[in-house]
Protein backbone atom coordinates (compact mmCIF):
# COMPACT_ATOMS: atom_id res chain seq x y z
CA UNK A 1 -23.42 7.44 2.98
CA UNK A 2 -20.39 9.45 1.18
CA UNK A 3 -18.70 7.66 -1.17
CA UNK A 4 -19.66 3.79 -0.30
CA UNK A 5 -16.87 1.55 -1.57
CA UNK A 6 -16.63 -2.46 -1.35
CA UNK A 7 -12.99 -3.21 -0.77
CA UNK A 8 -13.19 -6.51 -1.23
CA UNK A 9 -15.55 -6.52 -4.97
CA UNK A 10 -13.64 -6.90 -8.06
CA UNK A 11 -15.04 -3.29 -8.92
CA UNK A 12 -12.53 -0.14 -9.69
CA UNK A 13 -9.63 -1.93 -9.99
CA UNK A 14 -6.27 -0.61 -12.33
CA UNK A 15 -2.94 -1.43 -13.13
CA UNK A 16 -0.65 0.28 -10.23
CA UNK A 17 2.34 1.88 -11.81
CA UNK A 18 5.65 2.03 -10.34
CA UNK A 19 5.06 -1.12 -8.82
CA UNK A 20 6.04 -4.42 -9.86
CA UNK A 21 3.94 -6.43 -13.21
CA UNK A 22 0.52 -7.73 -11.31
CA UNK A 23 0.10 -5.43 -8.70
CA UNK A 24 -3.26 -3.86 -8.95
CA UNK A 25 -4.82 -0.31 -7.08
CA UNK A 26 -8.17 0.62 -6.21
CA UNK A 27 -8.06 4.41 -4.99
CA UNK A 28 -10.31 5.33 -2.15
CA UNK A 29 -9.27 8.79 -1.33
CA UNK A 30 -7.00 11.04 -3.68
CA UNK A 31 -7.77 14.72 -2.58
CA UNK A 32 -5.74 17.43 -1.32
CA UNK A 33 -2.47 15.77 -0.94
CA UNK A 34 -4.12 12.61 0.55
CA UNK A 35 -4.19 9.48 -0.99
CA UNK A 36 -5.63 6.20 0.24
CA UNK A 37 -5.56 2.97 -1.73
CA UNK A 38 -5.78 -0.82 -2.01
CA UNK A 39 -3.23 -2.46 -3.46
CA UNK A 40 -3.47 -5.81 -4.05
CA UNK A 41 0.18 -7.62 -4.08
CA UNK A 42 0.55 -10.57 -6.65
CA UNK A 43 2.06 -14.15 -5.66
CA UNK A 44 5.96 -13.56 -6.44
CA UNK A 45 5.47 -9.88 -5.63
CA UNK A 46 9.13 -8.14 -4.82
CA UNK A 47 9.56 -4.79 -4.63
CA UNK A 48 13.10 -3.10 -3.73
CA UNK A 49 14.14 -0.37 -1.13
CA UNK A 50 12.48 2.99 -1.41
CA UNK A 51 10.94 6.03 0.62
CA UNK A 52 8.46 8.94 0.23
CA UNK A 53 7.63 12.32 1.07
CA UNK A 54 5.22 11.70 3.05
CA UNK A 55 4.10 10.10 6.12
CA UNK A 56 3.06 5.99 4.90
CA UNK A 57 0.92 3.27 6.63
CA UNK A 58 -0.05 -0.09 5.86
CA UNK A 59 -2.30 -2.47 7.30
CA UNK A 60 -2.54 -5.84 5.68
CA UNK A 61 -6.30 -7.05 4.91
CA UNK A 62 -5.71 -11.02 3.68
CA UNK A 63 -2.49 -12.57 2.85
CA UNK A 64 0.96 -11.63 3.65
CA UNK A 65 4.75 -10.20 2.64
CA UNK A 66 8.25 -10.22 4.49
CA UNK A 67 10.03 -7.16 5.61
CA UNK A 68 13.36 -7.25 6.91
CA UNK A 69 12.77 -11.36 7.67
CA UNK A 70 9.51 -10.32 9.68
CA UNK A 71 6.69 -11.62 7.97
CA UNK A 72 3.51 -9.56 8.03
CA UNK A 73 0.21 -10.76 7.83
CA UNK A 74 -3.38 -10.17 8.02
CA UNK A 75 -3.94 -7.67 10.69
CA UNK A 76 -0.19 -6.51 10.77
CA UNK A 77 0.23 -2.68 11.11
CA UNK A 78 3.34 -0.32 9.76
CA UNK A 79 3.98 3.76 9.84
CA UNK A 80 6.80 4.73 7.85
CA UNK A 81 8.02 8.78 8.48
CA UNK A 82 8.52 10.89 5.35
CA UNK A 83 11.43 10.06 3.93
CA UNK A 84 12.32 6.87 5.63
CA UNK A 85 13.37 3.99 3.63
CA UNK A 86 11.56 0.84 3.24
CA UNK A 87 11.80 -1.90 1.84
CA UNK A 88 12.56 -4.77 -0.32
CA UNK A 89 9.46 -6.29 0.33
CA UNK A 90 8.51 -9.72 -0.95
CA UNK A 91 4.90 -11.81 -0.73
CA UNK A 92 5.35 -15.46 -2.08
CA UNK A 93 1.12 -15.96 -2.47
CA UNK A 94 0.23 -11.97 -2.93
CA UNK A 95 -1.72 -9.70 -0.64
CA UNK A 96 -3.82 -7.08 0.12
CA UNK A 97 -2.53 -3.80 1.37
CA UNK A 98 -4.51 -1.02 2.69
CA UNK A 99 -2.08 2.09 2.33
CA UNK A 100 -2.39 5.91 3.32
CA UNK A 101 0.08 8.47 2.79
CA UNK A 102 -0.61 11.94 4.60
CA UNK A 103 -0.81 15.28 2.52
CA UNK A 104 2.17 16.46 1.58
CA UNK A 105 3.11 19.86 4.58
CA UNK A 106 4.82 22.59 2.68
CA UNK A 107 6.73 24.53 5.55
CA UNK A 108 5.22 27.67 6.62
């Protein structure tokens, strides 16, 4: 088996910058444009309106966050387009966020 990672094992975790103090990554996939990660929100975690280039989605593991008054939790699903904001977000006891963001499409 390629690659075998635990998500859930305290292994291969780092500080995740650009994101608010105690939010933690663990990259699973980071290759040609792709990225995949973990990130594992902290209790108080509040992050503020923003977009990307890319394509975004985010499925929540364990715990929860709001969005827009919505609260998300475990099993809760969201696609974001390039370029569409998103955001604040806030999780009062922290989560865990599986997130991929499609390669990057230079037009042709």
């Amino acid at each position: 088996m390629k690659n075998l990672n635990n998500l859930f094992d305290q292994l291969n975790w780092e500080k995740a910058d650009n994101y608010p103090e105690g939010t933690f990554k663990k990259t699973l996939r980071d290759e040609n444009g792709a990225k995949t990660i973990l990130l594992k929100l902290p209790a108080g975690f509040n992050m503020e309106q923003h977009s990307h280039i890319t394509t975004e989605q985010n499925l929540v593991l364990r715990g929860s966050f709001t969005y827009k008054g919505i609260n998300y939790h475990e099993g809760s699903y969201q696609l974001f387009n390039a370029h569409e904001e998103h955001g604040p977000y806030y999780s009062k006891e922290g989560a865990l966020v599986l997130v991929i963001w499609d390669p990057y499409k230079t037009s042709e």
